[in-house]
PDB file of N, CA and C in Angstrom:
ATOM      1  N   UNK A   1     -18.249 -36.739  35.860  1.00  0.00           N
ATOM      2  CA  UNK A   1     -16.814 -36.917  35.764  1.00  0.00           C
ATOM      3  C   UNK A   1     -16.329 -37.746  36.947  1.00  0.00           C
ATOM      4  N   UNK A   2     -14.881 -38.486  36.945  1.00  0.00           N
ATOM      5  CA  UNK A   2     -14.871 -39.459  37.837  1.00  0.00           C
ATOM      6  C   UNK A   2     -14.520 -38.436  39.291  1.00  0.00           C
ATOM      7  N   UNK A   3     -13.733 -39.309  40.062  1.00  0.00           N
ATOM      8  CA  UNK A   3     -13.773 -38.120  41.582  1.00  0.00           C
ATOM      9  C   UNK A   3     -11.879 -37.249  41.187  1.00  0.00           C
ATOM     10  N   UNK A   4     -12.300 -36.135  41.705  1.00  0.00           N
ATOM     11  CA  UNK A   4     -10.763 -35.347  41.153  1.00  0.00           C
ATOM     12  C   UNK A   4      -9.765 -36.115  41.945  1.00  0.00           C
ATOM     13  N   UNK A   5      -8.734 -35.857  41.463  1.00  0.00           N
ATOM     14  CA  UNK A   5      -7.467 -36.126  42.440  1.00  0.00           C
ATOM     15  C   UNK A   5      -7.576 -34.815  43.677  1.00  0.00           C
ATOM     16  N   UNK A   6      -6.791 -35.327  44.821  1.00  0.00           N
ATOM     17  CA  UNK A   6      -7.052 -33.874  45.755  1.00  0.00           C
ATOM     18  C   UNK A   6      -6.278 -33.047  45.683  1.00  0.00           C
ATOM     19  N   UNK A   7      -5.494 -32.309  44.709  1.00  0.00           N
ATOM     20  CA  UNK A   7      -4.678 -31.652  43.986  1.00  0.00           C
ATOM     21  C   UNK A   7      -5.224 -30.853  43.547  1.00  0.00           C
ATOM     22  N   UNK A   8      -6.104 -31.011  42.539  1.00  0.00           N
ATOM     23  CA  UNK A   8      -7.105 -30.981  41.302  1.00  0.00           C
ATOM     24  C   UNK A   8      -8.423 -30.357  42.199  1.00  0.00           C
ATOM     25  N   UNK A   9      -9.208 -30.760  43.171  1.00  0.00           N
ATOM     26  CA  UNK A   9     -10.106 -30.623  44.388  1.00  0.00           C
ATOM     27  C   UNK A   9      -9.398 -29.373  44.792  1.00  0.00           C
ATOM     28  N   UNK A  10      -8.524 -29.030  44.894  1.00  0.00           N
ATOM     29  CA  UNK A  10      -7.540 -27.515  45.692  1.00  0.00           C
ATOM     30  C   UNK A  10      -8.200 -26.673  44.894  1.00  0.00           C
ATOM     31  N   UNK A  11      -7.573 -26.988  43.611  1.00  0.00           N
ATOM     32  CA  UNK A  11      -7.581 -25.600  42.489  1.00  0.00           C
ATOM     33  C   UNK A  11      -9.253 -25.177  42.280  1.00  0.00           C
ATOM     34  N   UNK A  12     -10.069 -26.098  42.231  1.00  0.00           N
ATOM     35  CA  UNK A  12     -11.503 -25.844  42.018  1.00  0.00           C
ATOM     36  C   UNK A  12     -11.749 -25.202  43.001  1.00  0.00           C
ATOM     37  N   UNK A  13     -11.375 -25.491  44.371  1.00  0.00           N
ATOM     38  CA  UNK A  13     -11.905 -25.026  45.756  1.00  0.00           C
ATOM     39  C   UNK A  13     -11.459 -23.841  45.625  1.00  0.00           C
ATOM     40  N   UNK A  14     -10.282 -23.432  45.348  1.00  0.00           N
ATOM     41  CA  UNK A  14      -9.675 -21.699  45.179  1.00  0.00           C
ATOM     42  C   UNK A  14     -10.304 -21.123  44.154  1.00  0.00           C
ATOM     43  N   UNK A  15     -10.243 -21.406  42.803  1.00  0.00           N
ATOM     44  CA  UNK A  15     -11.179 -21.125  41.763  1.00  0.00           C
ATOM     45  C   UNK A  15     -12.715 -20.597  42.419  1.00  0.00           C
ATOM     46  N   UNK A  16     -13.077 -21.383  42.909  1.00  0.00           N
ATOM     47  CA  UNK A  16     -14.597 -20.697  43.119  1.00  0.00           C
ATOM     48  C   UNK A  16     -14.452 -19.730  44.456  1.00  0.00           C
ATOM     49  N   UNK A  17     -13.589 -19.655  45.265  1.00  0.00           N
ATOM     50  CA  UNK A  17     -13.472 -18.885  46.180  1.00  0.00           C
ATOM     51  C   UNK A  17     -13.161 -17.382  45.807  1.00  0.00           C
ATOM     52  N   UNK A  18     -12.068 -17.523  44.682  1.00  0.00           N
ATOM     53  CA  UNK A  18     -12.193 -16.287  43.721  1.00  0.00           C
ATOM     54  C   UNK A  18     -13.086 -15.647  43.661  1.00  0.00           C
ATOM     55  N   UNK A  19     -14.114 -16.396  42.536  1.00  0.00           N
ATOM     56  CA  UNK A  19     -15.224 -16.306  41.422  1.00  0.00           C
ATOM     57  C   UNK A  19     -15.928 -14.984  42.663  1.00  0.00           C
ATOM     58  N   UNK A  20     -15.830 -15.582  44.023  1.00  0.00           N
ATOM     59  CA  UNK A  20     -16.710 -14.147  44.598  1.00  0.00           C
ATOM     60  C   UNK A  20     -16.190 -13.594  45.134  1.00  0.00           C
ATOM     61  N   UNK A  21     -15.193 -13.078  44.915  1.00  0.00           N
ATOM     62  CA  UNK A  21     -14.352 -11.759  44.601  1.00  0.00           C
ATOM     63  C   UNK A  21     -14.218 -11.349  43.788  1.00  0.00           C
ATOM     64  N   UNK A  22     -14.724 -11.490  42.588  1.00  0.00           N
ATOM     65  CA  UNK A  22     -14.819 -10.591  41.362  1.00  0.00           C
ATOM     66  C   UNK A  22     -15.491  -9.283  41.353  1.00  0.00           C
ATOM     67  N   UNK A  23     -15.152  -8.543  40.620  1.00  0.00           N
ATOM     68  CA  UNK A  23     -15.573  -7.154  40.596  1.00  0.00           C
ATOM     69  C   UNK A  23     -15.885  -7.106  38.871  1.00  0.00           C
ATOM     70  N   UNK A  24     -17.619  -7.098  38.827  1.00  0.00           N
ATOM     71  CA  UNK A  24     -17.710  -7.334  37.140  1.00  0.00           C
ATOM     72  C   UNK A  24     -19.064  -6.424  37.374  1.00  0.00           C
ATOM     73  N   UNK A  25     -18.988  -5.145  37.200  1.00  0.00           N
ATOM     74  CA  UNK A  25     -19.786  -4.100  37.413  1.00  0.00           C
ATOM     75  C   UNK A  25     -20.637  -3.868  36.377  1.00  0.00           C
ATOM     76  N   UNK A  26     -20.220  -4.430  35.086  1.00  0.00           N
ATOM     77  CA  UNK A  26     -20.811  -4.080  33.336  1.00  0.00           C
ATOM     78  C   UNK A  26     -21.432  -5.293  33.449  1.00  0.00           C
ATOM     79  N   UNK A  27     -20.881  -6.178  33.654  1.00  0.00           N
ATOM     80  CA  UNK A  27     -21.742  -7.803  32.523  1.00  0.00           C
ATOM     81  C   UNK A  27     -22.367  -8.627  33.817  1.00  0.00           C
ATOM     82  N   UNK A  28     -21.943  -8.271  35.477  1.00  0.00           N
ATOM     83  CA  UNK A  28     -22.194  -9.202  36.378  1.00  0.00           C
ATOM     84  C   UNK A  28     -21.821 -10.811  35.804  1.00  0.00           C
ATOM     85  N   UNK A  29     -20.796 -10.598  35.143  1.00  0.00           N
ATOM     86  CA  UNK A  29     -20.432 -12.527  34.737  1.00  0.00           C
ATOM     87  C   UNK A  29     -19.040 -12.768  35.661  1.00  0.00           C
ATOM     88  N   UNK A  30     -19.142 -13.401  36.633  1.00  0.00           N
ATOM     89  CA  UNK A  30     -18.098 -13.214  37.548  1.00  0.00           C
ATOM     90  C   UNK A  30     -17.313 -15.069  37.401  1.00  0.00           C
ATOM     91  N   UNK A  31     -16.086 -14.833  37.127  1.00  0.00           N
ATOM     92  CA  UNK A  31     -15.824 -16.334  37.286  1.00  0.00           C
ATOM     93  C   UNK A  31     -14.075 -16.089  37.739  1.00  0.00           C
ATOM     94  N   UNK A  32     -13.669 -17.356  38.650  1.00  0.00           N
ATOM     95  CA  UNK A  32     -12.886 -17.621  39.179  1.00  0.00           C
ATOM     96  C   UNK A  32     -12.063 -18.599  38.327  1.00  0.00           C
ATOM     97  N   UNK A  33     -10.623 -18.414  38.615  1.00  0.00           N
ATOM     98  CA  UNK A  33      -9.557 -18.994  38.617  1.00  0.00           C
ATOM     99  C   UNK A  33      -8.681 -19.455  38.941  1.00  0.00           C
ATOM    100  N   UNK A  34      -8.002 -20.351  39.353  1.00  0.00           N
ATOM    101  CA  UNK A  34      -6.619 -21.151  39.729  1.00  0.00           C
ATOM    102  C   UNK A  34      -5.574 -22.033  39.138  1.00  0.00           C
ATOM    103  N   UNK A  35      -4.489 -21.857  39.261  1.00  0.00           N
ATOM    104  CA  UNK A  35      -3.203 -22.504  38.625  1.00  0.00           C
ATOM    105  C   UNK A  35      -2.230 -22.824  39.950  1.00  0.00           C
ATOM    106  N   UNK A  36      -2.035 -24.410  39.271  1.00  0.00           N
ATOM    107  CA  UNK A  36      -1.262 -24.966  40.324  1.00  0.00           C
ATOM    108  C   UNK A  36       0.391 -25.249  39.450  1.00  0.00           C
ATOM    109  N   UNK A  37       1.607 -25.027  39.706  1.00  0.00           N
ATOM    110  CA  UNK A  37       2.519 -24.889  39.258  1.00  0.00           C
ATOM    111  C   UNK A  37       3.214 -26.095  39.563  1.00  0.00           C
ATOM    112  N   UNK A  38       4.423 -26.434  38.895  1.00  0.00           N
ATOM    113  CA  UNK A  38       5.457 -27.636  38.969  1.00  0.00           C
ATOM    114  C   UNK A  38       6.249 -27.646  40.117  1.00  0.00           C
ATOM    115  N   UNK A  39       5.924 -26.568  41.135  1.00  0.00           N
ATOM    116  CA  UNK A  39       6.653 -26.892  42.221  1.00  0.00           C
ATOM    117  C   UNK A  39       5.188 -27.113  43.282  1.00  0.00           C
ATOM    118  N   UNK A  40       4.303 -27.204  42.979  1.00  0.00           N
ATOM    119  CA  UNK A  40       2.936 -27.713  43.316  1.00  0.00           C
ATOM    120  C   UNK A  40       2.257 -26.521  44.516  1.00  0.00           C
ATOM    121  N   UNK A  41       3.028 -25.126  43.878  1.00  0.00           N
ATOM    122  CA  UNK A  41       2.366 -23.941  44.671  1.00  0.00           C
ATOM    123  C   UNK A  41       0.950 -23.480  43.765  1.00  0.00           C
ATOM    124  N   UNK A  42       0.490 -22.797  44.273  1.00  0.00           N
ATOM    125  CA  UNK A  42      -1.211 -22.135  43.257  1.00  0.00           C
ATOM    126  C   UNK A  42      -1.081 -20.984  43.752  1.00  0.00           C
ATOM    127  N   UNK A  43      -2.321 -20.460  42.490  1.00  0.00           N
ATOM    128  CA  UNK A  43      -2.472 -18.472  42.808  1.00  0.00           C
ATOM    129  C   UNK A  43      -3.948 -18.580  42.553  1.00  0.00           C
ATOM    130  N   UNK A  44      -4.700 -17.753  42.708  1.00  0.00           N
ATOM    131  CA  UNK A  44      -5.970 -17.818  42.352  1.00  0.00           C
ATOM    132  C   UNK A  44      -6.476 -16.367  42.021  1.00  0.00           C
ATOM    133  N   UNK A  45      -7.427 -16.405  41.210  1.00  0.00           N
ATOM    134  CA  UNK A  45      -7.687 -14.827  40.580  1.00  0.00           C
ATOM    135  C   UNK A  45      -8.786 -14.871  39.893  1.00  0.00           C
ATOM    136  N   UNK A  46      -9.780 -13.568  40.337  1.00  0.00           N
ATOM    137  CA  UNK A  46     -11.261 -13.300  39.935  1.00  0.00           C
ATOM    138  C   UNK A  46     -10.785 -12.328  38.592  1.00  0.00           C
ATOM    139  N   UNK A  47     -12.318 -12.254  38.022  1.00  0.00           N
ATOM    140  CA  UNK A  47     -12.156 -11.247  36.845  1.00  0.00           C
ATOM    141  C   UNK A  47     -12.242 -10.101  37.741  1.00  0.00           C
ATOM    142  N   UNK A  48     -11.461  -9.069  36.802  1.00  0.00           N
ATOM    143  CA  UNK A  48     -11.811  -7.708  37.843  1.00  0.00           C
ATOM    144  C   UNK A  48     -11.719  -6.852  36.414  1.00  0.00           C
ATOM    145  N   UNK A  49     -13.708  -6.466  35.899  1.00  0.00           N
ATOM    146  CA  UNK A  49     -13.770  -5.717  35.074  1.00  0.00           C
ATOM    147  C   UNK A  49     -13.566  -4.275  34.915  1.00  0.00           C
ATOM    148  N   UNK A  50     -13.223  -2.971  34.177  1.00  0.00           N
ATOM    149  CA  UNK A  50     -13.008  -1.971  34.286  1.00  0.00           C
ATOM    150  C   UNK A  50     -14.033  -1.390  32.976  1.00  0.00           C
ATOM    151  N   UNK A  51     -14.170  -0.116  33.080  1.00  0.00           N
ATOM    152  CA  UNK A  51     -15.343   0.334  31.849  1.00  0.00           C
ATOM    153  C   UNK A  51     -14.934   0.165  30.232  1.00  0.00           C
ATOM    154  N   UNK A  52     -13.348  -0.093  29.882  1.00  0.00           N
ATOM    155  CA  UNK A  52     -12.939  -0.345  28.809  1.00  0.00           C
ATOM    156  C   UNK A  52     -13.204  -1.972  28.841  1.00  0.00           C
ATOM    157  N   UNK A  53     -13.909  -2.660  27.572  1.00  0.00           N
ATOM    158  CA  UNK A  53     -13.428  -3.877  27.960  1.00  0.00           C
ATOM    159  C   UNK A  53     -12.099  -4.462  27.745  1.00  0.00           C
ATOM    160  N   UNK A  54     -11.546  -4.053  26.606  1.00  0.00           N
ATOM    161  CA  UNK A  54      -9.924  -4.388  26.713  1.00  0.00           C
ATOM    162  C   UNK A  54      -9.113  -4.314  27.632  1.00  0.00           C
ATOM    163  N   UNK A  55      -9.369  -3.763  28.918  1.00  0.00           N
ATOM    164  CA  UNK A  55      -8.740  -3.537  29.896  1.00  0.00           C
ATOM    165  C   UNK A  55      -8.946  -4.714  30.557  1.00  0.00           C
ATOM    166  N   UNK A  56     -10.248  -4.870  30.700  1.00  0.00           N
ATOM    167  CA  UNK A  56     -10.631  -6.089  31.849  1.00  0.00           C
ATOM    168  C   UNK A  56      -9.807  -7.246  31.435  1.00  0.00           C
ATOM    169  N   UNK A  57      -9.473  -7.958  33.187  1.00  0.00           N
ATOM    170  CA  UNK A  57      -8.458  -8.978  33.186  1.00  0.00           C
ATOM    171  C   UNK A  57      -9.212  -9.951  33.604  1.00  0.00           C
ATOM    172  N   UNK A  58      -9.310 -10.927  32.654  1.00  0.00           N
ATOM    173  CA  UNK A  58      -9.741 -12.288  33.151  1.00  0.00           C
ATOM    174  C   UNK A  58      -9.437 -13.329  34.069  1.00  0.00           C
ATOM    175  N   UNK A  59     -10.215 -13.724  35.007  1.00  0.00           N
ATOM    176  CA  UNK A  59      -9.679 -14.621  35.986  1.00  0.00           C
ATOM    177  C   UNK A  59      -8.498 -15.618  35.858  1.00  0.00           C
ATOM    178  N   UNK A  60      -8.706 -15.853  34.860  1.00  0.00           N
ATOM    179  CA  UNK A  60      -7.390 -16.804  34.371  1.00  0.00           C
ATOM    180  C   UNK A  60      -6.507 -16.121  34.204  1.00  0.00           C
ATOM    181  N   UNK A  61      -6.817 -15.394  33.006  1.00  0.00           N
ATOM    182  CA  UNK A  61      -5.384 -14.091  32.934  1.00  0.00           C
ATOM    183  C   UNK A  61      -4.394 -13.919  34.234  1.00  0.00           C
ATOM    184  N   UNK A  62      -5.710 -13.556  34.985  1.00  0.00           N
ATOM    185  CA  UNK A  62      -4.976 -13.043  36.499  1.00  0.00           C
ATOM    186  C   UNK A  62      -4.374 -14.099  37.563  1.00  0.00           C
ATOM    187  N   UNK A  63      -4.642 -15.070  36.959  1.00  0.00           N
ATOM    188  CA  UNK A  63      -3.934 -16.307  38.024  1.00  0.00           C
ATOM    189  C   UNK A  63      -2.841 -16.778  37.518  1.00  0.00           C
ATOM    190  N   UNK A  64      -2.652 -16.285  35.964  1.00  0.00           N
ATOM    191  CA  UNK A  64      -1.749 -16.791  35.449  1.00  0.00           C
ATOM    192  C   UNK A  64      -0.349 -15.679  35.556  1.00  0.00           C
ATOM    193  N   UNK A  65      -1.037 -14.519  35.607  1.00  0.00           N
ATOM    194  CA  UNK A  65      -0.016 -13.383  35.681  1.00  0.00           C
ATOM    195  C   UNK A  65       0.123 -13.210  37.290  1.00  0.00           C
ATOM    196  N   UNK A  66      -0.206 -14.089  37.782  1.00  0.00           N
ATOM    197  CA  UNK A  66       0.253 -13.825  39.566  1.00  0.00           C
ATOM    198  C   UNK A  66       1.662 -14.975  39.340  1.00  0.00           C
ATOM    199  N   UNK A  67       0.837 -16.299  39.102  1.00  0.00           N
ATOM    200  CA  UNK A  67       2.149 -17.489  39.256  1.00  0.00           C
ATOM    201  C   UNK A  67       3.160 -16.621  38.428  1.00  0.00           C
ATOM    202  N   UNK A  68       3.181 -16.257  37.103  1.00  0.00           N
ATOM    203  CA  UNK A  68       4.204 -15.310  36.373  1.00  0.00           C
ATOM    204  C   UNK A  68       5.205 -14.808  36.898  1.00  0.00           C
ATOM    205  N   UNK A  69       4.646 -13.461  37.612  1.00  0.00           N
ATOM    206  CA  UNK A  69       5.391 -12.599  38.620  1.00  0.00           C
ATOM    207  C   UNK A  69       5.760 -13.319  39.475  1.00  0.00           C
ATOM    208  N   UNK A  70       5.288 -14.641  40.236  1.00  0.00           N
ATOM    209  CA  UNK A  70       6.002 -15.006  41.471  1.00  0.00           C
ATOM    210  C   UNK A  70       7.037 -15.964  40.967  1.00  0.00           C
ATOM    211  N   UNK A  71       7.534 -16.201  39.752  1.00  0.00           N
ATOM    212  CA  UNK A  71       8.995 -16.828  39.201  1.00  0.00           C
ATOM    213  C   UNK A  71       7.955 -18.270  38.645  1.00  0.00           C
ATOM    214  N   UNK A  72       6.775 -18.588  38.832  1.00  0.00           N
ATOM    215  CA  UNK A  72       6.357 -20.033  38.238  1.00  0.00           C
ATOM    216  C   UNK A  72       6.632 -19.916  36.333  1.00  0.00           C
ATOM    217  N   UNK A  73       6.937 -20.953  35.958  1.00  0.00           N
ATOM    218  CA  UNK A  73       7.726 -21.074  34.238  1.00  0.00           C
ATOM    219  C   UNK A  73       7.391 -22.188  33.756  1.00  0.00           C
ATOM    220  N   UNK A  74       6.158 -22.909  34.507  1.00  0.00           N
ATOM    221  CA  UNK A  74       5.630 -24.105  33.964  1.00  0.00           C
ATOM    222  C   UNK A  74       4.360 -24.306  35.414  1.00  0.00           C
ATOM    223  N   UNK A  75       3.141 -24.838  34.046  1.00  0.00           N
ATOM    224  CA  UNK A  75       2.126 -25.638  35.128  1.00  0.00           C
ATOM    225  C   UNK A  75       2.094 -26.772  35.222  1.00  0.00           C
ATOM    226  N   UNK A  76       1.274 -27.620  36.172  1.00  0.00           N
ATOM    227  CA  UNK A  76       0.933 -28.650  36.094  1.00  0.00           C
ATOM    228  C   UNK A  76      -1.190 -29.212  35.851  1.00  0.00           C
ATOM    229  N   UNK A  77      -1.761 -27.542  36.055  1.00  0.00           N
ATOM    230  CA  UNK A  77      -3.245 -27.770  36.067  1.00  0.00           C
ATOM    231  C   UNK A  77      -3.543 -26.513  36.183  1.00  0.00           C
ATOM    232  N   UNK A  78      -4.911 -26.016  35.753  1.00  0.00           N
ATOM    233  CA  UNK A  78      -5.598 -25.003  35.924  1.00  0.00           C
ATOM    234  C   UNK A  78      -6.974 -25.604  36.400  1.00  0.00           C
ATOM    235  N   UNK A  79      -7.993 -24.402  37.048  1.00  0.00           N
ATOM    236  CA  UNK A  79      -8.881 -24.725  37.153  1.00  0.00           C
ATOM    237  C   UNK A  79      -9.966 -23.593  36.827  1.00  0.00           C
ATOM    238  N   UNK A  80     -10.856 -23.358  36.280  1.00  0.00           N
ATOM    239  CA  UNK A  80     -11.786 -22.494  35.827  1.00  0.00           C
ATOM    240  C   UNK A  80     -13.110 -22.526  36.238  1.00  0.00           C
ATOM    241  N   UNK A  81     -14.022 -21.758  37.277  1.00  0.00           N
ATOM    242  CA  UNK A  81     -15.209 -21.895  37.758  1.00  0.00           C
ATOM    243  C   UNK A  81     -15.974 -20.310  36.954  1.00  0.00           C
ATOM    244  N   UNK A  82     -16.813 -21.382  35.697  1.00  0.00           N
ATOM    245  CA  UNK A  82     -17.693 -20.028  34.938  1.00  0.00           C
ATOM    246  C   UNK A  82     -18.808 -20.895  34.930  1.00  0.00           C
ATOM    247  N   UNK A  83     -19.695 -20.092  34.136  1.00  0.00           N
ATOM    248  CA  UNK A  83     -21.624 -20.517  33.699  1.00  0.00           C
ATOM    249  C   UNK A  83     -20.887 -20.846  32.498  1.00  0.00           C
ATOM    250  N   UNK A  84     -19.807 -20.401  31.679  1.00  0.00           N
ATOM    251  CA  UNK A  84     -19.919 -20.468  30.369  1.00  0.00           C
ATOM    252  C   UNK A  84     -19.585 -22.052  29.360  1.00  0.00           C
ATOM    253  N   UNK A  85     -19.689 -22.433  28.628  1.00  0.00           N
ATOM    254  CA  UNK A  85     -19.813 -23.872  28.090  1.00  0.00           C
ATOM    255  C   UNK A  85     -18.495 -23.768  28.023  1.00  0.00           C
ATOM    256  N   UNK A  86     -17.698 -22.696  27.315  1.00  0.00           N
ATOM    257  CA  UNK A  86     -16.135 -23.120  26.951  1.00  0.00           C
ATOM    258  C   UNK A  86     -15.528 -21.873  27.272  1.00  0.00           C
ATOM    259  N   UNK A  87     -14.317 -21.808  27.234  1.00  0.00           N
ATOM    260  CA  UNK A  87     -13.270 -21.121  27.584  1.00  0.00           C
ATOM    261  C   UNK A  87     -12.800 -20.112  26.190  1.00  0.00           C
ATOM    262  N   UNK A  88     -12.470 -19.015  27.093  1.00  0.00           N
ATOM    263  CA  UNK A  88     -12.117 -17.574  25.930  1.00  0.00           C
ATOM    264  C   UNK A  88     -10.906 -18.337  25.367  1.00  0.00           C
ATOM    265  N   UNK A  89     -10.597 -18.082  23.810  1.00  0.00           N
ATOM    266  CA  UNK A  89      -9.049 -18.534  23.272  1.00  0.00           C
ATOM    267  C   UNK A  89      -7.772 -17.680  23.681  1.00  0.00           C
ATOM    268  N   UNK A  90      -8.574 -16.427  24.087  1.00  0.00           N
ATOM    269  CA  UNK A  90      -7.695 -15.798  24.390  1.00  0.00           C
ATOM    270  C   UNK A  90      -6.614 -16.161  25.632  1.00  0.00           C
ATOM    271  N   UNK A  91      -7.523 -16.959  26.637  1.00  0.00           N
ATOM    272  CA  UNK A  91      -7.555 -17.235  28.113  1.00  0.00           C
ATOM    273  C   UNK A  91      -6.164 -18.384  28.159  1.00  0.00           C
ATOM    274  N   UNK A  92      -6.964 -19.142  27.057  1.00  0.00           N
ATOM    275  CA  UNK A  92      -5.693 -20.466  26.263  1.00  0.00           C
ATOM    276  C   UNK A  92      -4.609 -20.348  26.532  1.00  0.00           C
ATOM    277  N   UNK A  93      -5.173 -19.205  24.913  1.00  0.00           N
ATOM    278  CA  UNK A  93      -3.413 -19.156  25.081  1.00  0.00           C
ATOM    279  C   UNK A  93      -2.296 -18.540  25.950  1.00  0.00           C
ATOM    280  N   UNK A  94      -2.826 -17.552  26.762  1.00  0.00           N
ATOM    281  CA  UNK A  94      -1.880 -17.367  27.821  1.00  0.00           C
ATOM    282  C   UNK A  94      -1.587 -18.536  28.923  1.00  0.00           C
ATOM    283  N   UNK A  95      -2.343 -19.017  29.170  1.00  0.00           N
ATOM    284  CA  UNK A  95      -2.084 -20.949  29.883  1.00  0.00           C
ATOM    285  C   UNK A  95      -1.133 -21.487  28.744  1.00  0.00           C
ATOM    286  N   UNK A  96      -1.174 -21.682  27.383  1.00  0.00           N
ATOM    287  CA  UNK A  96      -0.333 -22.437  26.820  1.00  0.00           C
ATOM    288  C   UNK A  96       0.716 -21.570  26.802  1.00  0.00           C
ATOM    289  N   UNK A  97       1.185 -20.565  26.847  1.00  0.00           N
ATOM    290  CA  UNK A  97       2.710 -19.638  27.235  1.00  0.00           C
ATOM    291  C   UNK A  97       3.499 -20.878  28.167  1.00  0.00           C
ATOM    292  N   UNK A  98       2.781 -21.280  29.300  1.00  0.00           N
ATOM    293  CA  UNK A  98       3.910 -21.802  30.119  1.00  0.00           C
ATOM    294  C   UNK A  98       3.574 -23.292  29.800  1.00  0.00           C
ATOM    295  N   UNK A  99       3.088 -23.659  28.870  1.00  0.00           N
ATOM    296  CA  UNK A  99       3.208 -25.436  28.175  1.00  0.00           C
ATOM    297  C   UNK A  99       2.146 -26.091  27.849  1.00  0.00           C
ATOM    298  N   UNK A 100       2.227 -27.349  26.804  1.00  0.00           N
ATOM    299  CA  UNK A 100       1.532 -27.952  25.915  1.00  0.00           C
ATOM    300  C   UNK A 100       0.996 -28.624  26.593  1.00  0.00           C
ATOM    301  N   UNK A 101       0.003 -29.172  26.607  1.00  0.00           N
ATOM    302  CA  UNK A 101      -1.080 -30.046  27.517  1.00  0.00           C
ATOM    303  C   UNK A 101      -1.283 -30.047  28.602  1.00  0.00           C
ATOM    304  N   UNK A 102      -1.261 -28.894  29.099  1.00  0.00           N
ATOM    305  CA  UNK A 102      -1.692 -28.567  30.481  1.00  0.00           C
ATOM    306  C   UNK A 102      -3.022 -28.464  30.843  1.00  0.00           C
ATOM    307  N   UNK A 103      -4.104 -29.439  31.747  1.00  0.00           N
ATOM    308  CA  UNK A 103      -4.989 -29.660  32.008  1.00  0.00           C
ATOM    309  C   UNK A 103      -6.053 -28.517  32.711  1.00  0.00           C
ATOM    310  N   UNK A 104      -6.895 -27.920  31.974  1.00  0.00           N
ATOM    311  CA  UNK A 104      -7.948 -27.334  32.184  1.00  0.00           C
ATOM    312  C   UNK A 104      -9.078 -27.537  32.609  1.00  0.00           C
ATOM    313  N   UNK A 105      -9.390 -27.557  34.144  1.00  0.00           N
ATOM    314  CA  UNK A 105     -10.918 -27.943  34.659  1.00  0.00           C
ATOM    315  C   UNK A 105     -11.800 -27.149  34.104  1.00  0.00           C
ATOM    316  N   UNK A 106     -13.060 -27.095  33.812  1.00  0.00           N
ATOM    317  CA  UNK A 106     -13.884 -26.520  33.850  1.00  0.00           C
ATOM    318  C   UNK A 106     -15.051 -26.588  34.799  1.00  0.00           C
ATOM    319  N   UNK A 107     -15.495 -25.815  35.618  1.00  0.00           N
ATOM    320  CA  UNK A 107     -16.327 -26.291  36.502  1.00  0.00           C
ATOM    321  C   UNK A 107     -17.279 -25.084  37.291  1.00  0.00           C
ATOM    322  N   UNK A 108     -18.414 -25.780  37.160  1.00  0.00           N
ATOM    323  CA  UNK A 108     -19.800 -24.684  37.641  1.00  0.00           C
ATOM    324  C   UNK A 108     -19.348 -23.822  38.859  1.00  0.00           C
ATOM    325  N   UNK A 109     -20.442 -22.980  39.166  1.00  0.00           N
ATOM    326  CA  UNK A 109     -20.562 -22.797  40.456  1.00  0.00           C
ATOM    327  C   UNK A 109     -20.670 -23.392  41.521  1.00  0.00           C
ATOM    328  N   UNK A 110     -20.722 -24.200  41.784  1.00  0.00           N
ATOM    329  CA  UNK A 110     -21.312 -25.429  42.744  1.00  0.00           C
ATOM    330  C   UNK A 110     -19.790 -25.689  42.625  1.00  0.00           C
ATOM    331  N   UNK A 111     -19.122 -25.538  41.651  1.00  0.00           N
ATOM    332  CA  UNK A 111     -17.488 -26.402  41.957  1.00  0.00           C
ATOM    333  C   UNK A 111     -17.810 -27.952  41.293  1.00  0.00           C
ATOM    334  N   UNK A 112     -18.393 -28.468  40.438  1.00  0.00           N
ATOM    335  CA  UNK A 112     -18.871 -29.652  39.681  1.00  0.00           C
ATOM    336  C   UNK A 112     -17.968 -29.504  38.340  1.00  0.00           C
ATOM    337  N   UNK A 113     -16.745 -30.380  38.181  1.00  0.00           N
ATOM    338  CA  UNK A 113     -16.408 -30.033  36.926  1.00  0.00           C
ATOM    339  C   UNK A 113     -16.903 -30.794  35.969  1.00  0.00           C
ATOM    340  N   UNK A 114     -17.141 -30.444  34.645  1.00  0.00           N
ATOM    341  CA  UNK A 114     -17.859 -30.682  34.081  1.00  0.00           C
ATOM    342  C   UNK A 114     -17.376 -31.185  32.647  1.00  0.00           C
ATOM    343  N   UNK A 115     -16.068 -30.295  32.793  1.00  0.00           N
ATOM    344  CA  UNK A 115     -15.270 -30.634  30.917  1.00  0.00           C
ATOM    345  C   UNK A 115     -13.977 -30.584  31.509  1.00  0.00           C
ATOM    346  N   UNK A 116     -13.170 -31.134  30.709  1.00  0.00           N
ATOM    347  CA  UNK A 116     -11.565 -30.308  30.869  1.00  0.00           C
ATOM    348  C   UNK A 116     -10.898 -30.259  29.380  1.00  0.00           C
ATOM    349  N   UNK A 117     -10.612 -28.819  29.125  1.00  0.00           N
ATOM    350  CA  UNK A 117      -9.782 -28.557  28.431  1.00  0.00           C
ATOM    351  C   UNK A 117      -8.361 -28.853  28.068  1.00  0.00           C
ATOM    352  N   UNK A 118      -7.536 -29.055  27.436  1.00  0.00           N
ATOM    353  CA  UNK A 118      -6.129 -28.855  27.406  1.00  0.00           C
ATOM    354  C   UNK A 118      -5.355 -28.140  26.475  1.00  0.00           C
ATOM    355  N   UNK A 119      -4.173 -27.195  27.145  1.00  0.00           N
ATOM    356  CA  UNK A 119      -3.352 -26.225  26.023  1.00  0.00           C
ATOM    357  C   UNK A 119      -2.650 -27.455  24.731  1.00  0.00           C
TER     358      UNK A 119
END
């Protein structure tokens, strides 16, 4: 992929800083998250699994329900550091709640993005 903008370079860098802070005690699949908002603040948030899986909150979930609570009502980027090829729909669509084509990194451990999604 070409070189990120350094905007874009933030959210990955928080994203994986997450990812090891996760607490994923059942599946050990630990992945990080970040959202950067229209006033160009970010939140960042690990999965933090519990023994129900319906309970467990996904890293994204949780970055998205931080900017939420802190008054953010639109993004400008997300960033996602998993092993996994693509992204939960579920994960989506709570990113598309706050708007339509909002840019989704996807990117390894190493912080290498690799795809990008959009709501």
């Amino acid at each position: 992929m070409a070189q990120l903008d350094p905007e874009d370079a933030k959210i990955v860098t928080l994203a994986r800083a997450a990812r090891l802070r996760a607490h994923v005690p059942h599946t050990g699949v630990a992945e990080g998250a970040a959202v950067r908002d229209t006033d160009g603040r970010t939140y960042a948030a690990a999965t933090v699994e519990v023994a129900d899986p319906v309970l467990t909150m996904s890293s994204l979930r949780g970055a998205v329900s931080a900017a939420g609570s802190s008054g953010a009502r639109a993004f400008e980027a997300a960033a996602l550091v998993t092993e996994a090829e693509t992204v939960d729909p579920r994960d989506l669509a709570v990113l598309r709640e706050f708007g339509a084509g909002i840019p989704l990194l996807l990117a390894g451990s190493d912080g290498t993005v690799h795809a990008t999604a959009s709501t």
